[in-house]
Protein backbone atom coordinates (compact mmCIF):
# COMPACT_ATOMS: atom_id res chain seq x y z
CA UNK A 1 17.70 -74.74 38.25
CA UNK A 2 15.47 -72.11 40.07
CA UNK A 3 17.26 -68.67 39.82
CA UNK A 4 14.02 -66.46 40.44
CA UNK A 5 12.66 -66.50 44.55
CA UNK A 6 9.64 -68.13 45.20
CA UNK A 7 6.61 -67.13 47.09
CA UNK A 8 7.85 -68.38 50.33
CA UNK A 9 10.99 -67.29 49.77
CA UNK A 10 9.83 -63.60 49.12
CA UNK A 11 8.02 -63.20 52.15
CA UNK A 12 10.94 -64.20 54.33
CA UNK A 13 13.15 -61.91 53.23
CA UNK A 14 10.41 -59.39 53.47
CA UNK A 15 9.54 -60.52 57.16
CA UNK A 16 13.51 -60.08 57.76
CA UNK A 17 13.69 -56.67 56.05
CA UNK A 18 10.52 -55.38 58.14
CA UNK A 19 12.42 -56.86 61.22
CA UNK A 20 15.51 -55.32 60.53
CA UNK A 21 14.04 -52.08 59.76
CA UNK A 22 12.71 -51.53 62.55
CA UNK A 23 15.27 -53.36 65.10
CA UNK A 24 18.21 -52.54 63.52
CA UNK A 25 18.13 -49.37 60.99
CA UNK A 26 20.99 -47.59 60.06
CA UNK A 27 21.30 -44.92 62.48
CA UNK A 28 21.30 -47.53 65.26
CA UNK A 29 24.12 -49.48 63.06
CA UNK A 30 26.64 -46.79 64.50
CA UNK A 31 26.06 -48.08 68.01
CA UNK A 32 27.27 -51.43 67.76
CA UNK A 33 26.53 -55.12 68.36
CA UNK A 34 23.31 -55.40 70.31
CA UNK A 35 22.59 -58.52 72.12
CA UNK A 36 19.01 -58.11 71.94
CA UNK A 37 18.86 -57.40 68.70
CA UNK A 38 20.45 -60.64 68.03
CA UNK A 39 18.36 -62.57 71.14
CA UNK A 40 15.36 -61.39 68.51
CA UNK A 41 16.64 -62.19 65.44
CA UNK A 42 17.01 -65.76 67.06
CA UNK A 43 13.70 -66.07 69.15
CA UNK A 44 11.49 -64.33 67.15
CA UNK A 45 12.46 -65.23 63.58
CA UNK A 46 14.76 -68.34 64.01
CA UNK A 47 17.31 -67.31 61.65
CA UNK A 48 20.10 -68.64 63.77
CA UNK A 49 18.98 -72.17 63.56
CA UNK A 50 18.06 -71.36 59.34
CA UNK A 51 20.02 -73.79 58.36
CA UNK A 52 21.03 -76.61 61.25
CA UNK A 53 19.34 -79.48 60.92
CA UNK A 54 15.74 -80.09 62.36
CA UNK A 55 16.87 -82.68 64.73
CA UNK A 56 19.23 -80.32 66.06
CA UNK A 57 16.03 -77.99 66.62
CA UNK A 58 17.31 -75.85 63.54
CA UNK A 59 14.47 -75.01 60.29
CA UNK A 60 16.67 -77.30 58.14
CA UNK A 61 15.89 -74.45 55.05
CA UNK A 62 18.98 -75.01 52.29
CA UNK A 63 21.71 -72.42 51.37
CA UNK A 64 18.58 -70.54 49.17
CA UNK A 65 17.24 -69.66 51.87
CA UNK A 66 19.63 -68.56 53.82
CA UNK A 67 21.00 -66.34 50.75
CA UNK A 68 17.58 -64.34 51.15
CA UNK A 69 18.48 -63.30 55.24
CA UNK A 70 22.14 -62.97 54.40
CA UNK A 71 21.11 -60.81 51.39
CA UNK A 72 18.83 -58.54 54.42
CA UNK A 73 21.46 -58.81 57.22
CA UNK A 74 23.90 -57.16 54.60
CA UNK A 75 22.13 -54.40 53.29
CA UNK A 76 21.06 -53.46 56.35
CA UNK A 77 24.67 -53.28 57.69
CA UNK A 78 24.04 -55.61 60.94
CA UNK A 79 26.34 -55.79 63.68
CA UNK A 80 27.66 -58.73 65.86
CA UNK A 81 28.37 -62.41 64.99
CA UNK A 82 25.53 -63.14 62.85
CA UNK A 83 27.62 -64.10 59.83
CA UNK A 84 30.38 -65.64 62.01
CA UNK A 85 27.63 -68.10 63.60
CA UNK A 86 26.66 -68.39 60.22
CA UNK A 87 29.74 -69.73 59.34
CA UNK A 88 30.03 -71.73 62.36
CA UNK A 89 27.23 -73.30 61.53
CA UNK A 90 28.05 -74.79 58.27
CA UNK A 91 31.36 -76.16 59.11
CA UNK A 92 29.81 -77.63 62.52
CA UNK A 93 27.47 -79.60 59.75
CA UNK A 94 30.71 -81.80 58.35
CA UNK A 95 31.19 -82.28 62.36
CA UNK A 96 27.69 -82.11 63.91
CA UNK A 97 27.66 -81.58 67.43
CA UNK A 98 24.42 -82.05 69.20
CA UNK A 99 25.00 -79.55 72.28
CA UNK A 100 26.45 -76.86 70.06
CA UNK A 101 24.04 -76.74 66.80
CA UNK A 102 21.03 -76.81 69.43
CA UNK A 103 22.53 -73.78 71.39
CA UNK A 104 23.43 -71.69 67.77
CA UNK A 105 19.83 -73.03 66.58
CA UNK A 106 18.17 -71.59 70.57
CA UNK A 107 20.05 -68.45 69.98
CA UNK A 108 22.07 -69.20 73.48
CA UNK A 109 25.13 -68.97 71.82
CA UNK A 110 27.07 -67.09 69.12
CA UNK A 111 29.76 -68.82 67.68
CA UNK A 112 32.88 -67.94 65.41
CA UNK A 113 34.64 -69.73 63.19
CA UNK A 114 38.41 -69.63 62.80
CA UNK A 115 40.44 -69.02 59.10
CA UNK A 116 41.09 -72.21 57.30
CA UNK A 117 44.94 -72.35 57.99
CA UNK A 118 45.45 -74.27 60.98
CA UNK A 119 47.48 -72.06 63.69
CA UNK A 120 46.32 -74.27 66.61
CA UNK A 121 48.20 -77.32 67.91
CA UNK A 122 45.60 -79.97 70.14
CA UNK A 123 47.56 -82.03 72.94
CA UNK A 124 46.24 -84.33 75.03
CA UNK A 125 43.62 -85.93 72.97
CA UNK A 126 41.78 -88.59 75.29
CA UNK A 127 38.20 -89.07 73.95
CA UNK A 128 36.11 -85.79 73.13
CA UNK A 129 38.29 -83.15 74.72
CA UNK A 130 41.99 -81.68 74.23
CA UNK A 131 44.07 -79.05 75.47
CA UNK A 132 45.11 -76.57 72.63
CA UNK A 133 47.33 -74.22 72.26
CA UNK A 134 48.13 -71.74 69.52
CA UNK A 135 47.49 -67.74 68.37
CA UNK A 136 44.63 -66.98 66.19
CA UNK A 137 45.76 -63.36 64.75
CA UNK A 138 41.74 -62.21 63.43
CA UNK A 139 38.79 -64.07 64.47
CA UNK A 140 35.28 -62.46 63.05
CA UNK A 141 33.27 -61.60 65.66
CA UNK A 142 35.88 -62.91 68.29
CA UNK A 143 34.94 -60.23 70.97
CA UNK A 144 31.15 -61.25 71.19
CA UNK A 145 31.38 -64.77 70.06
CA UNK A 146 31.20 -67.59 72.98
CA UNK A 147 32.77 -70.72 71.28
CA UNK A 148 35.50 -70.76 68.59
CA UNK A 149 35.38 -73.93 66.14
CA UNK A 150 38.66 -74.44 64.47
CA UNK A 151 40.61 -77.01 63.27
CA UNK A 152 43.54 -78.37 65.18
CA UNK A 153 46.70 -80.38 64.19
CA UNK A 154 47.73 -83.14 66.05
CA UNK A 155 50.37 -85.93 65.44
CA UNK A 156 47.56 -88.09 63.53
CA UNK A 157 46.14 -85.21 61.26
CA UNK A 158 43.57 -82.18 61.53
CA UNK A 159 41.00 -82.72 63.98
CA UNK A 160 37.95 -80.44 64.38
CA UNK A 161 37.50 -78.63 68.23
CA UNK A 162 35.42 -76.36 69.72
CA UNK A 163 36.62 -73.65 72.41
CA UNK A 164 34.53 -71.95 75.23
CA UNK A 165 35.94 -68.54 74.90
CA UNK A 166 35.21 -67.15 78.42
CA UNK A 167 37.47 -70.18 79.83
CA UNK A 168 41.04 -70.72 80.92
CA UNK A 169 43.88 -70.07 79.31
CA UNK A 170 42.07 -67.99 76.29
CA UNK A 171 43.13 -64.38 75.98
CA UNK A 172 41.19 -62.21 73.55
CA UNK A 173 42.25 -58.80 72.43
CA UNK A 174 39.90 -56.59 70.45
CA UNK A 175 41.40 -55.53 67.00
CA UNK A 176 40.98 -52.14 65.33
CA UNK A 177 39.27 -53.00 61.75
CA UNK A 178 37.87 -50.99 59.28
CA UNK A 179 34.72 -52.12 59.25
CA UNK A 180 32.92 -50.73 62.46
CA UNK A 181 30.00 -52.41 62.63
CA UNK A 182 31.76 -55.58 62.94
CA UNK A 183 34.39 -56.44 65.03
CA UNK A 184 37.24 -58.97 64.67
CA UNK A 185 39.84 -60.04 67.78
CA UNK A 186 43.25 -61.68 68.07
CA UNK A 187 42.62 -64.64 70.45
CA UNK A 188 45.32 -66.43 72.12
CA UNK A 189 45.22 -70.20 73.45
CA UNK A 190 47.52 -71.40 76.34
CA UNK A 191 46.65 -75.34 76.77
CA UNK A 192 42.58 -73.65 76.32
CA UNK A 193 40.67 -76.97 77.35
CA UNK A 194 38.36 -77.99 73.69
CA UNK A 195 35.97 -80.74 73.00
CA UNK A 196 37.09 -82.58 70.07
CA UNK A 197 34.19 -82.68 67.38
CA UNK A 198 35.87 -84.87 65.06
CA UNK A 199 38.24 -85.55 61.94
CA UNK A 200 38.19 -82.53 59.90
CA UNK A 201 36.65 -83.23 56.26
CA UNK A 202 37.14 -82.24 53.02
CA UNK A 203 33.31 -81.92 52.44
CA UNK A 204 33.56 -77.85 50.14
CA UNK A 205 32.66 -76.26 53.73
CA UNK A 206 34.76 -73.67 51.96
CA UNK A 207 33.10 -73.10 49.32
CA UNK A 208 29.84 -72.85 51.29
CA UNK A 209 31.30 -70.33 53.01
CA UNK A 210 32.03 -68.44 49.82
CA UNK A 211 28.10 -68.79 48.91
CA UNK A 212 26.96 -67.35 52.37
CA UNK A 213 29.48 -64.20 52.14
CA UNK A 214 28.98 -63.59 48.25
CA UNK A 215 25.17 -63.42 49.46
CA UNK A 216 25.60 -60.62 52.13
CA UNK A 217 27.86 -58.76 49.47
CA UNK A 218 24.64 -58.70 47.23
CA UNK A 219 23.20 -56.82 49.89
CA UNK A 220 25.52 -54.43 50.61
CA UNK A 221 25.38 -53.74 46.82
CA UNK A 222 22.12 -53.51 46.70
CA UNK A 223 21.49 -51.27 49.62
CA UNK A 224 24.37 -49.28 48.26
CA UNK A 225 22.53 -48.59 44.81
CA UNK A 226 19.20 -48.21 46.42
CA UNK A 227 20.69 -45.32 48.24
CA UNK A 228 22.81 -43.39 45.60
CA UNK A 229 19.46 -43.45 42.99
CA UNK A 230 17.57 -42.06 45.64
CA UNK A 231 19.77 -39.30 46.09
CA UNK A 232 20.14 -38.56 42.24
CA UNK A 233 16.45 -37.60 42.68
CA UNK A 234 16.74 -35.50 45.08
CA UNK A 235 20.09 -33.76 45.07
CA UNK A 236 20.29 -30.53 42.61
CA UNK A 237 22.71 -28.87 41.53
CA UNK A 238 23.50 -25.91 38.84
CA UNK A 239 19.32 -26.10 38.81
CA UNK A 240 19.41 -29.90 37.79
CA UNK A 241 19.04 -32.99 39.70
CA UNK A 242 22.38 -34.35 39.38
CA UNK A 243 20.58 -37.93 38.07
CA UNK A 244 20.05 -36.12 35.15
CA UNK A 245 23.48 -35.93 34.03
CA UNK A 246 25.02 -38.55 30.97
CA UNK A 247 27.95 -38.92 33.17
CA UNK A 248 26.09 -39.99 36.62
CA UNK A 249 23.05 -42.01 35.03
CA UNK A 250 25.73 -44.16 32.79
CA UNK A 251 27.89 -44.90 36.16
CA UNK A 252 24.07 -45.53 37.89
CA UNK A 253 23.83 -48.38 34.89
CA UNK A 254 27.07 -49.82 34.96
CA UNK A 255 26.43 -49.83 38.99
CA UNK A 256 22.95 -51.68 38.00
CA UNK A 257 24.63 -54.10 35.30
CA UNK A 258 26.93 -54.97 38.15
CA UNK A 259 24.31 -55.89 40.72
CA UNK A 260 22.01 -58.05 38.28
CA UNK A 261 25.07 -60.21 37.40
CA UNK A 262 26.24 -60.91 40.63
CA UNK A 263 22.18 -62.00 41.91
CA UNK A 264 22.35 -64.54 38.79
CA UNK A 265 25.84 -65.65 40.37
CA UNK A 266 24.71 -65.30 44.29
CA UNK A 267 21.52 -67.57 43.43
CA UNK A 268 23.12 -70.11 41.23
CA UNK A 269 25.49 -70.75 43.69
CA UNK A 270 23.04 -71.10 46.30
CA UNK A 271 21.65 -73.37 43.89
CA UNK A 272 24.43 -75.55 43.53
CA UNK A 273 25.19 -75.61 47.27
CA UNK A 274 21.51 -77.25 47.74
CA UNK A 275 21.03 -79.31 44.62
CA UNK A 276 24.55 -79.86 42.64
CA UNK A 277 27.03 -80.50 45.06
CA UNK A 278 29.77 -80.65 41.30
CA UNK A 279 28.72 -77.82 40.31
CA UNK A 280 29.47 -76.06 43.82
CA UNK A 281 33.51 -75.57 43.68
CA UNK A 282 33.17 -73.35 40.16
CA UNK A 283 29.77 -71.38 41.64
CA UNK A 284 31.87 -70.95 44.87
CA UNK A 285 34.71 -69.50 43.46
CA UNK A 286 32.68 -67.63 40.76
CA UNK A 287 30.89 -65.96 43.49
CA UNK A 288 33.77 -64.28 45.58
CA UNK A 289 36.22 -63.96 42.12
CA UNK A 290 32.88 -61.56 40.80
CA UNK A 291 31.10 -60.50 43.68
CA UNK A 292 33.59 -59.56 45.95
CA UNK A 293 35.36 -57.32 43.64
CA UNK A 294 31.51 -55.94 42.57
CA UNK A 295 30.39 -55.07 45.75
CA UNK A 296 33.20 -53.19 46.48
CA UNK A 297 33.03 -51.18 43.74
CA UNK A 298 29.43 -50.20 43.67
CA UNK A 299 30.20 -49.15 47.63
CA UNK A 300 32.93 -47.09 45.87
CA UNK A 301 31.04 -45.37 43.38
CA UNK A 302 27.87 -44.68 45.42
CA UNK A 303 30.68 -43.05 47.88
CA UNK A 304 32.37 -40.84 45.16
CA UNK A 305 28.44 -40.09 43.40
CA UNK A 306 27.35 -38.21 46.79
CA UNK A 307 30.17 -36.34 46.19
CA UNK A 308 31.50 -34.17 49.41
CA UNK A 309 28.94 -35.18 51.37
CA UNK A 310 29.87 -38.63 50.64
CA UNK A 311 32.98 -38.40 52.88
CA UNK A 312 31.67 -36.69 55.93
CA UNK A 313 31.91 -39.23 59.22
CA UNK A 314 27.91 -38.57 59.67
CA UNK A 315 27.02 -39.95 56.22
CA UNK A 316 26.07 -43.47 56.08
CA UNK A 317 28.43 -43.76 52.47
CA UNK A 318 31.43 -45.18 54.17
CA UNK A 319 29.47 -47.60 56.29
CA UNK A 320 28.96 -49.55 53.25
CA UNK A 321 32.22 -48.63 51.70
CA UNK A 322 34.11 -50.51 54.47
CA UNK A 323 31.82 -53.38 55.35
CA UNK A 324 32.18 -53.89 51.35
CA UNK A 325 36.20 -53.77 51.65
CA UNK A 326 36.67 -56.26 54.56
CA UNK A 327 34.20 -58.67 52.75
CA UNK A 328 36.11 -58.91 49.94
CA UNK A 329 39.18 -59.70 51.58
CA UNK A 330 37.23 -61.66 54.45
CA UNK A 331 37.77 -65.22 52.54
CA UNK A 332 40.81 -64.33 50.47
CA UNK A 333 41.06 -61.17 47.84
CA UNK A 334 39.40 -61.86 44.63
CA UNK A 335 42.48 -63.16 42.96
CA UNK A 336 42.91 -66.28 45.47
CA UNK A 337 39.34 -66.95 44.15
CA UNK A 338 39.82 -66.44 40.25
CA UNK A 339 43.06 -68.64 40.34
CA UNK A 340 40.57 -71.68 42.07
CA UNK A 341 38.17 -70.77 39.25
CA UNK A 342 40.48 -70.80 36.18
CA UNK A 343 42.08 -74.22 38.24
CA UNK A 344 38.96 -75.78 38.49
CA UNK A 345 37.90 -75.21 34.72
CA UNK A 346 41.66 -76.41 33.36
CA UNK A 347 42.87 -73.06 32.38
């Protein structure tokens, strides 16, 4: 096991950062989801296809890899479906689908991925395609993505479809969230025609999904950090800079304890998500159980440690404060996570 980046490794996520600071920097964060910003981050980096499969027309790069741009894409706060195609993604690998995982891997589609409790109901299953039916009350990303994959019950068990979300009989309606630089929408299906992908599996896409979202929370708690210790620098006050202080430099080292901890957990379980597919279920859970509940609170701090400024709508502080919230609740709050862990190790 491999916990330290390698030379490749470092210069994507330096290649994503550079991208990202200049496509997508914070100011620009406030504006939205920006099609061409994500038409980019396809086309000229390929990190939509990262991780589908090469015959697909993906890079085939493991879950290390993609830890690195999820790490960027959080800390830089980006907008749109990137982590909801993401997701898609990896549960469209237990399921592969030619047509789909070569349009997420082209960057001519963004896809979304619904929660893993299954609210839809497939009828008339002939073949590859289905009619479904069923509300879906928060989909990530829902308003910009254009196909849903979810799973689907029908009389002979939990099948796997995918939904064009600009067709018949599928009503969206845009959700106010928290987190404003990424939407989420309530989507409705009445007898929505699907394509039937297959039998849904039992093969940890779950847990993967904890390892992707656990690696954009590193980000945000990174960025977060980054940002606070700058200002301790800078910032004076009663002819001091306000780093300076016992009270603020031991909360700036707890803050920093917090972030090394969860990169150890972030890259082991990328680790065991590539290489130690036993080892994946306890990483998984590990990750969200610590990270989630991390991230959050280093968003906190560095929110409280700017003080009044800190809570003004123009300060960047509560950007990271919220993205960090709904991300920890995004798969399940923290407990749901630490009762899989302390299951999983017979406690």
């Amino acid at each position: 096991m491999k916990l330290v980046l390698s030379q490749e490794q470092r210069e994507l996520r330096a290649a994503v950062r550079a991208f990202l600071g200049a496509a997508s920097p914070l100011p620009k964060v406030r504006e939205g989801y920006d099609p061409e910003v994500y038409a980019r981050l396809s086309g000229e980096l390929g990190l939509s296809g990262l991780i589908v499969a090469e015959e697909y027309g993906g890079a085939g790069a493991g879950f290390a890899e993609l830890a690195v741009v999820l790490e960027e894409t959080g800390a830089a706060l980006l907008p749109g479906p990137f982590l909801a195609t993401t997701f898609a993604a990896i549960a469209l690998a237990e399921v592969p689908d030619k047509e789909l995982l070569t349009a997420i891997a082209e960057g001519r589609i963004a896809a979304t991925l619904a929660q893993p409790s299954i609210d839809l109901i497939a009828d008339e299953v002939a073949g590859e395609s289905a009619t479904v039916t069923g509300t879906l009350a928060q989909v990530l990303s829902g308003m910009e993505a254009d196909v849903l994959v979810s799973p689907a019950l029908t009389g002979d068990g939990v099948i796997m479809v995918a939904v064009e979300l600009a067709g018949e009989g599928v009503t969206r309606t845009a959700l106010e969230t928290l987190d404003l630089t990424r939407g989420q929408a309530r989507v409705e299906l009445a007898g929505a025609r699907a394509r039937v992908l297959g039998p849904r599996t039992e093969g940890g896409v779950g847990d993967r999904l904890a390892v992707a979202l656990a690696a954009e929370q590193l980000g945000v708690m990174r960025a977060a950090l980054d940002a606070i210790v700058a200002y301790a620098k800078v910032r004076v006050t009663f002819g001091r800079y306000i780093g300076s202080y016992q009270g603020v430099k031991h909360k700036l080292a707890d803050m920093h304890c917090k972030l090394e901890q969860a990169e150890s957990i972030v890259r082991y379980a990328a680790w065991a998500a590539d290489e130690s597919p036993g080892e994946l279920p306890e990483a998984a859970a590990l990750a969200q159980a610590y990270v989630g509940r991390a991230c959050f609170e280093v968003a906190r701090d560095h929110l409280l440690l700017h003080g009044g400024i800190g809570y003004t709508w123009e300060h960047d502080a509560h950007l990271f404060y919220k993205r960090a919230k709904t991300d920890e609740v995004l798969l399940g709050p923290p407990r749901v996570h630490r009762a899989r862990l302390a299951e999983s190790l017979g406690l």
